[in-house]
N, C-alpha and C. Protein backbone atom coordinates (compact mmCIF):
# COMPACT_ATOMS: atom_id res chain seq x y z
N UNK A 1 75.10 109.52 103.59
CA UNK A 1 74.60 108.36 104.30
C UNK A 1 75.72 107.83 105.20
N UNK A 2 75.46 107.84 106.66
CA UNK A 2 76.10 107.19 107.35
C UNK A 2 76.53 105.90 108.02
N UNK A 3 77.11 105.54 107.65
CA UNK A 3 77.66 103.99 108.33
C UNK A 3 77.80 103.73 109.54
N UNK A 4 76.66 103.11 110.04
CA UNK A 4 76.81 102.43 111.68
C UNK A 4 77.83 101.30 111.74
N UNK A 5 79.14 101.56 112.64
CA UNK A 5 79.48 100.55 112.69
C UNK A 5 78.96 98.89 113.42
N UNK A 6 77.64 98.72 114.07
CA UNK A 6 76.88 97.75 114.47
C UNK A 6 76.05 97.48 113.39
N UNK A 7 75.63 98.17 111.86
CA UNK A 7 75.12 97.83 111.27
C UNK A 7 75.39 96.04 110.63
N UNK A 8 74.32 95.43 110.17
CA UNK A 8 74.88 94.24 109.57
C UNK A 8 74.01 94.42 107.80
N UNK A 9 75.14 93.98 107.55
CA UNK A 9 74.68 94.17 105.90
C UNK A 9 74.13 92.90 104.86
N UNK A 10 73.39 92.87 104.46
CA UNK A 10 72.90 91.57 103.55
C UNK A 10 72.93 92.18 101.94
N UNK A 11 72.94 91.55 101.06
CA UNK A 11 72.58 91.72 99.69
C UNK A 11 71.38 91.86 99.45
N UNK A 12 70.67 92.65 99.08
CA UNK A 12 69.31 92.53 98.61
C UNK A 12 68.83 91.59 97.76
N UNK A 13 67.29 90.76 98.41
CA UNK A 13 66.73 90.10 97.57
C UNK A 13 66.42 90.24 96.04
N UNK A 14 66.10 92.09 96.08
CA UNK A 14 65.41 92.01 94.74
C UNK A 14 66.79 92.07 93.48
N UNK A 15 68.17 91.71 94.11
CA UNK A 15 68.89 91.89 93.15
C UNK A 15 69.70 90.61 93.95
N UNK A 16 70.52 90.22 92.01
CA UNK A 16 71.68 88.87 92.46
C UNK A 16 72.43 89.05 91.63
N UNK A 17 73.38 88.96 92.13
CA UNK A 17 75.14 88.61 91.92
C UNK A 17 75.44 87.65 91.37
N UNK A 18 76.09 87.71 89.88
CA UNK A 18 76.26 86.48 89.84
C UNK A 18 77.23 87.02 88.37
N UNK A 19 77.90 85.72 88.08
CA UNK A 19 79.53 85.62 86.99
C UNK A 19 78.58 85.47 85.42
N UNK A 20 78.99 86.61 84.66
CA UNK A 20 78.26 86.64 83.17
C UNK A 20 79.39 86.52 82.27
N UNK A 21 79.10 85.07 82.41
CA UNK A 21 80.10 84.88 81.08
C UNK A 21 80.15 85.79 79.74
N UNK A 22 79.54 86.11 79.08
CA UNK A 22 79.02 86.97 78.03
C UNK A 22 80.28 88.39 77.89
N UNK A 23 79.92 88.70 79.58
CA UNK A 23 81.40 89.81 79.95
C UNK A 23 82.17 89.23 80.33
N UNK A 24 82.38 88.81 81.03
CA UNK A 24 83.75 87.90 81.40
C UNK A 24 84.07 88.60 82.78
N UNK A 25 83.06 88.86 83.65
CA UNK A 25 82.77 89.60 84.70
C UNK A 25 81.54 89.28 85.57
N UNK A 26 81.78 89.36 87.05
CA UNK A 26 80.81 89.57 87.94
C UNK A 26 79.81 90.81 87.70
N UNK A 27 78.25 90.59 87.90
CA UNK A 27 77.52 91.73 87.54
C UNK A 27 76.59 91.28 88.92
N UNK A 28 75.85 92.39 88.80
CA UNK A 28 74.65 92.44 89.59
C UNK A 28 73.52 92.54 88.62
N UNK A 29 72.23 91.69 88.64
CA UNK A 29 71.01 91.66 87.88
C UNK A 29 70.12 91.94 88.59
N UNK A 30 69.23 93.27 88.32
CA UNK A 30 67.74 93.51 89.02
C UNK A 30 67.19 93.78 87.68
N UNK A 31 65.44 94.14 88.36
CA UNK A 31 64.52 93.96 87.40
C UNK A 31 64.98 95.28 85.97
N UNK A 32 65.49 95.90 86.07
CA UNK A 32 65.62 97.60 85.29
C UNK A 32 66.93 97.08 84.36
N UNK A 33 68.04 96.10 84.70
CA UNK A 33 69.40 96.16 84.42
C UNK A 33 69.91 95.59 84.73
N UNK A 34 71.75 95.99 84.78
CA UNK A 34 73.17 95.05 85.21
C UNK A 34 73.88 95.66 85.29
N UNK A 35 74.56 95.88 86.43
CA UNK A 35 75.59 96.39 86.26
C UNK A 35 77.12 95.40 86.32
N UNK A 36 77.87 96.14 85.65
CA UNK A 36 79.12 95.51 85.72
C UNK A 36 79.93 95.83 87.41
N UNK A 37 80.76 94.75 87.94
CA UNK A 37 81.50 94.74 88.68
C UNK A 37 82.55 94.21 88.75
N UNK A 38 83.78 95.55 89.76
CA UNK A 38 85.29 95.08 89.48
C UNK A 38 85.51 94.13 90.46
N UNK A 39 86.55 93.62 90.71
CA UNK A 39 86.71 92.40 91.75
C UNK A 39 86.52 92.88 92.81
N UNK A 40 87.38 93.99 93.45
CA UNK A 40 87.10 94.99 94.59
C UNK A 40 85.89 94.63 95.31
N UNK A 41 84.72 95.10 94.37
CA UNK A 41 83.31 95.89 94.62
C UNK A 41 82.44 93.93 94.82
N UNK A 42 82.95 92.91 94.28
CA UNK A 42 82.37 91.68 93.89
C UNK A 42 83.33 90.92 95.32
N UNK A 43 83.93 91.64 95.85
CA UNK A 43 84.42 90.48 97.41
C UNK A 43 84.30 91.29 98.70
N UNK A 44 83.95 92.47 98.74
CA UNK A 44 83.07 93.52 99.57
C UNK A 44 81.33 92.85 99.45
N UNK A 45 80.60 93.00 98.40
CA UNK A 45 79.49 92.29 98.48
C UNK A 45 79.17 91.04 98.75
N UNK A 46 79.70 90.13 98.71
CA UNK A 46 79.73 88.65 98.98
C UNK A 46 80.41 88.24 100.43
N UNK A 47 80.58 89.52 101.28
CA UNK A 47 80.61 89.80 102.93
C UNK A 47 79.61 90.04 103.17
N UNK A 48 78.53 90.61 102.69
CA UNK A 48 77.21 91.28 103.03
C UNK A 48 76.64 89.96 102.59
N UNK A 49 76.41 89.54 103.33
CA UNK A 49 75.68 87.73 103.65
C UNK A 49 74.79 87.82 104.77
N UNK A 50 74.68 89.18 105.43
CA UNK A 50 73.48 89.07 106.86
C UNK A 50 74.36 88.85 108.06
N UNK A 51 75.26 88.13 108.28
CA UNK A 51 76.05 88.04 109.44
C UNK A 51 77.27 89.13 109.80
N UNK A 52 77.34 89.66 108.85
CA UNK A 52 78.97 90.74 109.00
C UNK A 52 78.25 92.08 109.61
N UNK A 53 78.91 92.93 110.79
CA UNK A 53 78.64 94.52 110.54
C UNK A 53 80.01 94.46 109.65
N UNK A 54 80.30 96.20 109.80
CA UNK A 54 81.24 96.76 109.07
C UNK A 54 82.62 96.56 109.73
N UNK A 55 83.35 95.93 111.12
CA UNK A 55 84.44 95.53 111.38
C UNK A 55 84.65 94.48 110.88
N UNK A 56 83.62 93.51 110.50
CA UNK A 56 83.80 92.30 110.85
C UNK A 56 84.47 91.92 109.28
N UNK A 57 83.95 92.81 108.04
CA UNK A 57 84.32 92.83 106.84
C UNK A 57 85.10 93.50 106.62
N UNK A 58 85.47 94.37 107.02
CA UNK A 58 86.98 95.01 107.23
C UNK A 58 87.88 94.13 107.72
N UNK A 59 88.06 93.02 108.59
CA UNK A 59 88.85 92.36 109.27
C UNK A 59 88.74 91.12 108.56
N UNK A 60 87.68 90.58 107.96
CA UNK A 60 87.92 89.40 106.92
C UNK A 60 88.55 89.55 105.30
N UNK A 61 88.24 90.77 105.08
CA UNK A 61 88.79 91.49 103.64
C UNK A 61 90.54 91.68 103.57
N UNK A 62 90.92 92.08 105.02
CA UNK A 62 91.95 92.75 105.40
C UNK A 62 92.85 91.37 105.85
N UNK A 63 92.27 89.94 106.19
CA UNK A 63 92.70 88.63 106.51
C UNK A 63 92.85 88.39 105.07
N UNK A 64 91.90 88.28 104.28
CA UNK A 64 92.01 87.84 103.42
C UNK A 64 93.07 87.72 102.17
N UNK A 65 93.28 89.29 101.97
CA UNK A 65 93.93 89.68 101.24
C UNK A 65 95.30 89.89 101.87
N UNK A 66 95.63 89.61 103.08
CA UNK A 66 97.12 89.88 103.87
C UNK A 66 97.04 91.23 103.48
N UNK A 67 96.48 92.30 104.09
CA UNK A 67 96.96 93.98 103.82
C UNK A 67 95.80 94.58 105.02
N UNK A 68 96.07 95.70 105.60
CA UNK A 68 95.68 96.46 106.26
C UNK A 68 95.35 98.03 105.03
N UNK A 69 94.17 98.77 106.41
CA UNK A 69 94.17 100.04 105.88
C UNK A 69 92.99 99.99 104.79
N UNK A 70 92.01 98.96 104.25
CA UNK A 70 90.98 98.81 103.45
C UNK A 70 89.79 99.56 104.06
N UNK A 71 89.36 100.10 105.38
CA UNK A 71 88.15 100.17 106.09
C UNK A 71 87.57 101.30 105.02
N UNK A 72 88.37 102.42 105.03
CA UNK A 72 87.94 104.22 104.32
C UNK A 72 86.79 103.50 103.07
N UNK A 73 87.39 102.53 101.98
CA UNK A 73 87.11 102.25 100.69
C UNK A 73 86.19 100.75 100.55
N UNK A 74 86.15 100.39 101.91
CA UNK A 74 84.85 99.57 102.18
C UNK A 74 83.84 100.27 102.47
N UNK A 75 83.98 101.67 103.39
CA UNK A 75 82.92 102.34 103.68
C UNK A 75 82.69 103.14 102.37
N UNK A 76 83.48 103.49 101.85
CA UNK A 76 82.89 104.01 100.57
C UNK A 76 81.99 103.48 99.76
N UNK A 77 82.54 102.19 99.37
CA UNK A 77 81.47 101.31 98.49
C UNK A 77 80.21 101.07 99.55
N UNK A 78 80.30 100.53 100.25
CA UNK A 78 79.18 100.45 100.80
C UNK A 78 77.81 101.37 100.96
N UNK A 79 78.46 102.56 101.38
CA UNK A 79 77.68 103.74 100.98
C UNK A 79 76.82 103.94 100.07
N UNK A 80 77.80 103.48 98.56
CA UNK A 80 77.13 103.26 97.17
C UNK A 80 76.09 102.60 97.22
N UNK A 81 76.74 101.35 97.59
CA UNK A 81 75.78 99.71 97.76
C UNK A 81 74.32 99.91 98.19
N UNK A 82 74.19 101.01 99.36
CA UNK A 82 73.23 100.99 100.14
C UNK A 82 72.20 102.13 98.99
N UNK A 83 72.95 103.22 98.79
CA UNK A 83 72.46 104.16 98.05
C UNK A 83 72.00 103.29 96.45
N UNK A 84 72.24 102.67 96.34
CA UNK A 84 71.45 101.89 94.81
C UNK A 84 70.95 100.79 94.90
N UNK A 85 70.53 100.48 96.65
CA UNK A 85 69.83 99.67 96.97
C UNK A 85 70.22 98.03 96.31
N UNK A 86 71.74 97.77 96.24
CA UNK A 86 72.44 96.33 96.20
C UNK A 86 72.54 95.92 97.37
N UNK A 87 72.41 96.60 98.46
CA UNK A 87 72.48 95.33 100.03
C UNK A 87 71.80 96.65 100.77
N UNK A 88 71.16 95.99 101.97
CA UNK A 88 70.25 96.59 103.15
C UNK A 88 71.45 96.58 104.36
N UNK A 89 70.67 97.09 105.14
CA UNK A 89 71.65 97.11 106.38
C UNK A 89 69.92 96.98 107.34
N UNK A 90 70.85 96.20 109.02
CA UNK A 90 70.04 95.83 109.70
C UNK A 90 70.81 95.97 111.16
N UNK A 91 70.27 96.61 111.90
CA UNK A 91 71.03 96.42 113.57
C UNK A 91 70.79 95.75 114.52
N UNK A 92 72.23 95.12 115.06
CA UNK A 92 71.42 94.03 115.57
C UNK A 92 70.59 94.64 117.04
C-alpha cells in the first residue's frame, strides 16, 4: 500500500483511542477488540485528526520531538494504520 504524499489522514470512526488504565497504556477499541499501543504508534495517530497529509506529520512529529529523519517509520506505521483500518486517508 502506497502513501500519497497529498493524502490527509483521519482516525477512523468505527474505532477510538483512548488511555486504559487497567494496562497502563494507550489502546485502540473497535467492535472485535483492543489493541495495545506504544507511545510511538499513540503520537503518529493523534496527527491523523483530518487536517495533516503525510509532510505535515512528519514536520510536527519531527518539531515536536526536536529530531529529524522520522518520515521512513511514520510511513511505515501508517501503512499498518491504514491496512487494519485505524485511520482512512482522504485527498484533498
Amino acid at each position: 500500500m502506497s502513501i500519497n504524499p497529498d493524502d490527509i489522514f483521519a482516525f477512523s470512526p468505527q474505532h477510538r483511542l483512548q488511555w486504559e488504565e487497567a494496562q497502563q497504556k494507550d489502546v485502540i477499541l473497535y467492535p472485535e477488540g483492543m489493541v495495545e499501543l506504544n507511545q510511538s504508534s499513540v503520537e503518529i495517530l493523534k496527527m491523523c485528526d483530518g487536517s495533516r497529509n503525510l509532510q505535515q506529520i512528519v514536520h510536527d512529529l519531527e518539531q515536536k520531538f526536536g529530531t529529524t529523519g522520522l518520515k521512513d517509520d511514520i510511513i511505515q506505521f501508517l501503512e499498518i494504520a491504514l491496512q487494519n483500518g485505524w485511520i482512512e486517508r482522504t485527498t484533498n
